[in-house]
Protein backbone atom coordinates (compact mmCIF):
# COMPACT_ATOMS: atom_id res chain seq x y z
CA UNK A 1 25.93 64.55 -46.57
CA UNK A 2 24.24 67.68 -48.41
CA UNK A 3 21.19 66.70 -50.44
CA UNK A 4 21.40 63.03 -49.86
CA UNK A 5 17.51 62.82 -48.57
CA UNK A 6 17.85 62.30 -45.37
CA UNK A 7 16.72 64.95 -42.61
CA UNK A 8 19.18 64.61 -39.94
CA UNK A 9 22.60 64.21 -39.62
CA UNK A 10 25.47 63.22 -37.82
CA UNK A 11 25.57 65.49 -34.24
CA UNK A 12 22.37 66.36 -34.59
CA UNK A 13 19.74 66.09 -31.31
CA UNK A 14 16.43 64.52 -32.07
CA UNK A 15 13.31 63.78 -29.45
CA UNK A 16 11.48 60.57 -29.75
CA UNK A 17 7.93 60.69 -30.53
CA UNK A 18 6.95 58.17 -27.96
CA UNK A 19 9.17 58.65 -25.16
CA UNK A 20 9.97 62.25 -25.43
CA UNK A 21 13.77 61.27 -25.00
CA UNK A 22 16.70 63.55 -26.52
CA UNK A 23 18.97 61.47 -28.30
CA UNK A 24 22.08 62.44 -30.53
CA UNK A 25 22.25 60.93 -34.27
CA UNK A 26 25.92 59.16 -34.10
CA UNK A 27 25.36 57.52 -38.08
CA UNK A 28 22.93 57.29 -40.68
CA UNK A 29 22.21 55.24 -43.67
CA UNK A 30 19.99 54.54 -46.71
CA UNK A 31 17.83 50.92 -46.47
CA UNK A 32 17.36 51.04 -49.83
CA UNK A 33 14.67 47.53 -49.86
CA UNK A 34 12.63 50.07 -47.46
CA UNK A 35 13.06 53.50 -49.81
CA UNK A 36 13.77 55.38 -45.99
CA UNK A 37 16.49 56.19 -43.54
CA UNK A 38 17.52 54.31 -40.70
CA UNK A 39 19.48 55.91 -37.44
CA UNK A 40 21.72 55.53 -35.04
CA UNK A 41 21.94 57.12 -31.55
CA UNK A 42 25.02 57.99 -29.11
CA UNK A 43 23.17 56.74 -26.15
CA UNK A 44 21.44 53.64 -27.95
CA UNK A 45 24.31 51.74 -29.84
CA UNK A 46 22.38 49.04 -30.52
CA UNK A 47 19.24 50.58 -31.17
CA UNK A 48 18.15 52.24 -34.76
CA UNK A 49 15.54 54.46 -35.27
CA UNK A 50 13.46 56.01 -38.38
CA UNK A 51 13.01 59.04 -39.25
CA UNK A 52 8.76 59.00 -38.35
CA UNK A 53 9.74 58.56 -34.86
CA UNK A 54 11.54 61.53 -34.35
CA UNK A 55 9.50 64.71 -33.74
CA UNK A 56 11.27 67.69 -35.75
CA UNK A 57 10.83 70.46 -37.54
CA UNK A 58 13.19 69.97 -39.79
CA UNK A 59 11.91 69.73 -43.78
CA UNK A 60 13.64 66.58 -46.12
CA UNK A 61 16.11 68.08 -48.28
């Protein structure tokens, strides 16, 4: 989704802050009552993630 806000996408690899693990986004979506992103990962179904825990250097769009 071009020039929705968020900073990663679908496919994309991402590292986790904390753990240093490389993760792939599988979906992403807006929580609006939050104003931020929420994602999930290919090898964490049940797990969601924001976008402050990923380390990138990817800039918001």
């Amino acid at each position: 989704m071009k020039g929705s806000g968020n900073i990663f996408n679908q496919g994309d690899t991402v590292t986790v802050l904390k753990t240093g693990e490389s993760l792939t986004i599988s979906k992403f979506q807006y929580v609006k009552h939050m104003k931020k992103y929420c994602y999930k990962v290919s090898e964490h179904p049940s797990t969601f993630f924001f976008e402050e825990e990923f380390k990138t250097d990817k800039k918001k769009r």
